[in-house]
Protein backbone atom coordinates (compact mmCIF):
# COMPACT_ATOMS: atom_id res chain seq x y z
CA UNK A 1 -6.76 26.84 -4.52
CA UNK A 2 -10.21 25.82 -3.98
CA UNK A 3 -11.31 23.09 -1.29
CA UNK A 4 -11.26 20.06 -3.34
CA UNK A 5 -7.94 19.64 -4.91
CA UNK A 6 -7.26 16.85 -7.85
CA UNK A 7 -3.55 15.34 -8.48
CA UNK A 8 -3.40 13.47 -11.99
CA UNK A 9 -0.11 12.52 -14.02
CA UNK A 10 1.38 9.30 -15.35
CA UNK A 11 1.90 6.74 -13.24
CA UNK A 12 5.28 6.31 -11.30
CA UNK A 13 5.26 10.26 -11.34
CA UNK A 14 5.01 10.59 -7.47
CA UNK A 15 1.14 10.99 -6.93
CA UNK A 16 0.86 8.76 -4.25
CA UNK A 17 4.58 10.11 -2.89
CA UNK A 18 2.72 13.52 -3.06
CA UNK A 19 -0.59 11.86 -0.90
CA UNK A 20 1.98 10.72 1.48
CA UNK A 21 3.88 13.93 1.96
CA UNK A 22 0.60 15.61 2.76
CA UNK A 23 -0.55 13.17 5.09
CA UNK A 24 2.91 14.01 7.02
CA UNK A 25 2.18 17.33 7.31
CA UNK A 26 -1.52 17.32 8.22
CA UNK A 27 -1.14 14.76 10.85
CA UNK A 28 -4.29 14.14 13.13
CA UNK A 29 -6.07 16.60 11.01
CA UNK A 30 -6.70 13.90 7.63
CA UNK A 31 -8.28 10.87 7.22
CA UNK A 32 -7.99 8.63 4.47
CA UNK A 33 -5.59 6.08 2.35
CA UNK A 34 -2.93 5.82 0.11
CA UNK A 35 -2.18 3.04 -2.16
CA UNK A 36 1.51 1.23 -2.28
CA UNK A 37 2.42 -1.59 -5.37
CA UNK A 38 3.10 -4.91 -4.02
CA UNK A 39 6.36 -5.57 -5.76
CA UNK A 40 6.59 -8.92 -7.13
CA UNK A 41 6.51 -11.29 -10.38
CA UNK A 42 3.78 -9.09 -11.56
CA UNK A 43 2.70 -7.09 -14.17
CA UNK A 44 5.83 -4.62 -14.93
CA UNK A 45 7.38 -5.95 -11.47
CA UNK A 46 4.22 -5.18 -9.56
CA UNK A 47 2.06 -8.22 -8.00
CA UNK A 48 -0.65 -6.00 -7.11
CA UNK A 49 -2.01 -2.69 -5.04
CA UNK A 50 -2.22 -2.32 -1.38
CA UNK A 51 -5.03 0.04 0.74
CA UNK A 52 -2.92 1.61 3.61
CA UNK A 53 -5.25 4.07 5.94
CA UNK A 54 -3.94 6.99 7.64
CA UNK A 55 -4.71 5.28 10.64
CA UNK A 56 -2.50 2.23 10.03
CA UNK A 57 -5.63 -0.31 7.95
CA UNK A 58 -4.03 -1.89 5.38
CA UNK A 59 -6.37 -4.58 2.45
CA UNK A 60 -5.18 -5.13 -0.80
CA UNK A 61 -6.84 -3.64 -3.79
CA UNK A 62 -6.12 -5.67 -6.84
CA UNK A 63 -3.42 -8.42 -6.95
CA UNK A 64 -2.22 -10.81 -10.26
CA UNK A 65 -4.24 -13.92 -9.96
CA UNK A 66 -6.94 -12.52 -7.56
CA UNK A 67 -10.60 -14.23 -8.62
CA UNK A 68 -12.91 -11.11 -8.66
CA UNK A 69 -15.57 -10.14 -11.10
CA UNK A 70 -13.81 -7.28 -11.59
CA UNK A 71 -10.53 -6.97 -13.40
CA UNK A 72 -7.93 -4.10 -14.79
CA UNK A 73 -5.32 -5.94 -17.15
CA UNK A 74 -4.33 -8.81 -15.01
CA UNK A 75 -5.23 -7.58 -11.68
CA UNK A 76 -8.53 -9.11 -9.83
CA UNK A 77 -10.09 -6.16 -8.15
CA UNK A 78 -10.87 -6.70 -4.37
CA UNK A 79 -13.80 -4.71 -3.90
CA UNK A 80 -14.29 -6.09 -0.17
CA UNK A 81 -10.81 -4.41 1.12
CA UNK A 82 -11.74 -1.09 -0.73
CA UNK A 83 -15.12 -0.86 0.91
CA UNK A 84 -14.64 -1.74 4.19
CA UNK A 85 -11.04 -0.32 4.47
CA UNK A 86 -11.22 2.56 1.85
CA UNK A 87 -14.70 3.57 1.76
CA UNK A 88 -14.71 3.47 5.53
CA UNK A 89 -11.34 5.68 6.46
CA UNK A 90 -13.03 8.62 3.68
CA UNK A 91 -16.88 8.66 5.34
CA UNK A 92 -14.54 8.25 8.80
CA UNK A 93 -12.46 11.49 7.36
CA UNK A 94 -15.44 13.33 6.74
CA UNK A 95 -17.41 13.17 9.95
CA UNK A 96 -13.89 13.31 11.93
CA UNK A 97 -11.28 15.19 10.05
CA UNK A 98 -10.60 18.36 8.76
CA UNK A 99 -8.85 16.98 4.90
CA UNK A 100 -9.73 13.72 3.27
CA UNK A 101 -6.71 12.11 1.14
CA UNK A 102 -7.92 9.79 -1.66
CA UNK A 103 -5.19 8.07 -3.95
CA UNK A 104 -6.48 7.28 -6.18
CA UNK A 105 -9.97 8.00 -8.03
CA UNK A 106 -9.05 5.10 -10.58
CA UNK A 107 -9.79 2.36 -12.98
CA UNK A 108 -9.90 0.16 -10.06
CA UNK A 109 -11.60 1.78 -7.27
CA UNK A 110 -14.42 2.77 -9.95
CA UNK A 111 -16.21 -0.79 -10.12
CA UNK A 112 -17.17 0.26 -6.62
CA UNK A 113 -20.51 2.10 -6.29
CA UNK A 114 -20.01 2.55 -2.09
CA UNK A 115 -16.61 4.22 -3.31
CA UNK A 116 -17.93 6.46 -6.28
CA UNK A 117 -20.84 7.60 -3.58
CA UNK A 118 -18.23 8.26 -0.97
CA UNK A 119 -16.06 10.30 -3.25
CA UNK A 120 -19.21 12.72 -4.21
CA UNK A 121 -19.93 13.04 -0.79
CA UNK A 122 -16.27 13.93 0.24
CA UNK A 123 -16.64 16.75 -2.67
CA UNK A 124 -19.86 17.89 -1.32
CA UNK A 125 -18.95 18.17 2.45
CA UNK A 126 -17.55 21.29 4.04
CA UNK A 127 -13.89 19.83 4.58
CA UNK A 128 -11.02 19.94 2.12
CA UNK A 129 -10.10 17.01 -0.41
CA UNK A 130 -6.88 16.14 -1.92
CA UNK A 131 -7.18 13.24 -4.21
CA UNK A 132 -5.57 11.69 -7.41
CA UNK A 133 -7.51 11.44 -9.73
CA UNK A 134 -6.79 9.10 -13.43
CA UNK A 135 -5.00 10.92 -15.96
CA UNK A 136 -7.63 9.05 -19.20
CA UNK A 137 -11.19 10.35 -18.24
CA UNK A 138 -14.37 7.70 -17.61
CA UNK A 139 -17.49 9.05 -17.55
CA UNK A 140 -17.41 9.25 -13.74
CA UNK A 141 -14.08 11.28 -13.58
CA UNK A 142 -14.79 13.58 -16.49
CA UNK A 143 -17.88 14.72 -14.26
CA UNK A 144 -15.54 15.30 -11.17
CA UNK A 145 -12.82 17.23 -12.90
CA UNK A 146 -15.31 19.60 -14.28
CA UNK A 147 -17.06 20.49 -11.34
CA UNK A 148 -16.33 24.29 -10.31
CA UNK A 149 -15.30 23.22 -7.20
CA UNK A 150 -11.89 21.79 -8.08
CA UNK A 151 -8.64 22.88 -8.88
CA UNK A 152 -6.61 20.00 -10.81
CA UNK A 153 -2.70 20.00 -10.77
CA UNK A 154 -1.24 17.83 -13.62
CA UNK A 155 2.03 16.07 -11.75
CA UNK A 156 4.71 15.85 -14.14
CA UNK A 157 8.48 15.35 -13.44
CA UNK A 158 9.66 18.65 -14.27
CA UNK A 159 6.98 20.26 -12.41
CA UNK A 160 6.97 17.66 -9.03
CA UNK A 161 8.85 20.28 -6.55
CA UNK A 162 6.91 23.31 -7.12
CA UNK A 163 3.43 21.36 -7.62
CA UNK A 164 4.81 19.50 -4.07
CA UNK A 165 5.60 22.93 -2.29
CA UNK A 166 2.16 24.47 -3.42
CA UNK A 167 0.43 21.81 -2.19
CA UNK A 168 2.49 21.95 1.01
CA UNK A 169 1.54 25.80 1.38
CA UNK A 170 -2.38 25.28 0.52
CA UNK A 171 -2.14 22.55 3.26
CA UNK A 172 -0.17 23.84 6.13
């Protein structure tokens, strides 16, 4: 596999299950975040998206009813928590870690332009990425899955335990 490594799938596939299980086995050696649902009276029983660092940070990323200028269905985009929490624990991962975990390159986290910088960056630098990455293509993530750079896995159900023991391998 090559250093930057892309995850995409539907969601609820276990992208962010798959972050998580990587984080476990890197340890000390990644920096990054992860993104939980807030369960709730929401939009298909989610209330909105959490930012959870691998260093314990959490923010919330979008939540039903949040007043932002930027908005995904119902969800008000919190572009404060994503900078200052996100942005910061990938530019932290790539001066102090060896891997950077990103979940997710999204609809979302694209109305940032300090997280679309940090993202090229993190595929630029020396250390190794593992990132999800939106299944429907913008612009923006159309240029990152073509880059030569990448390999990108395509997380399906049938598929989860061998993509999940690859990834283990190319990790460990």
């Amino acid at each position: 596999m090559k250093k930057n490594i892309l995850v995409t799938g539907r969601p609820r596939v276990g992208k962010t299950t798959l972050i998580k299980y990587a984080a476990e086995i890197l340890g000390e050696r990644a920096g990054g975040f992860y993104t939980e649902e807030i369960k709730g009276e929401g939009v298909r029983g989610r209330e909105g998206f959490q930012i959870i660092t691998l260093d314990g940070r959490e923010g919330i990323l979008a939540r039903v009813g949040y007043r932002s200028r930027f908005n995904v269905g119902l969800y008000g985009v919190n572009l404060k928590d994503l900078e200052e929490i996100g942005v910061r624990s990938i530019i932290d991962a790539i001066q102090n870690r060896d891997w950077i975990l990103v979940d997710e390159i999204g609809k979302m986290e694209e109305y940032s332009q300090k997280f679309k910088k940090a993202v090229l960056t993190a595929l630029d630098s020396p250390k190794n990425l593992l990132a999800t990455i939106r299944e429907h293509d913008s612009v923006y993530t159309a240029a990152i899955k073509s880059r030569r750079d990448v390999t990108i896995l395509r997380l399906t159900v049938p598929e989860r335990d061998r993509i999940y023991k690859n990834i283990g391998e190319a990790i460990g």
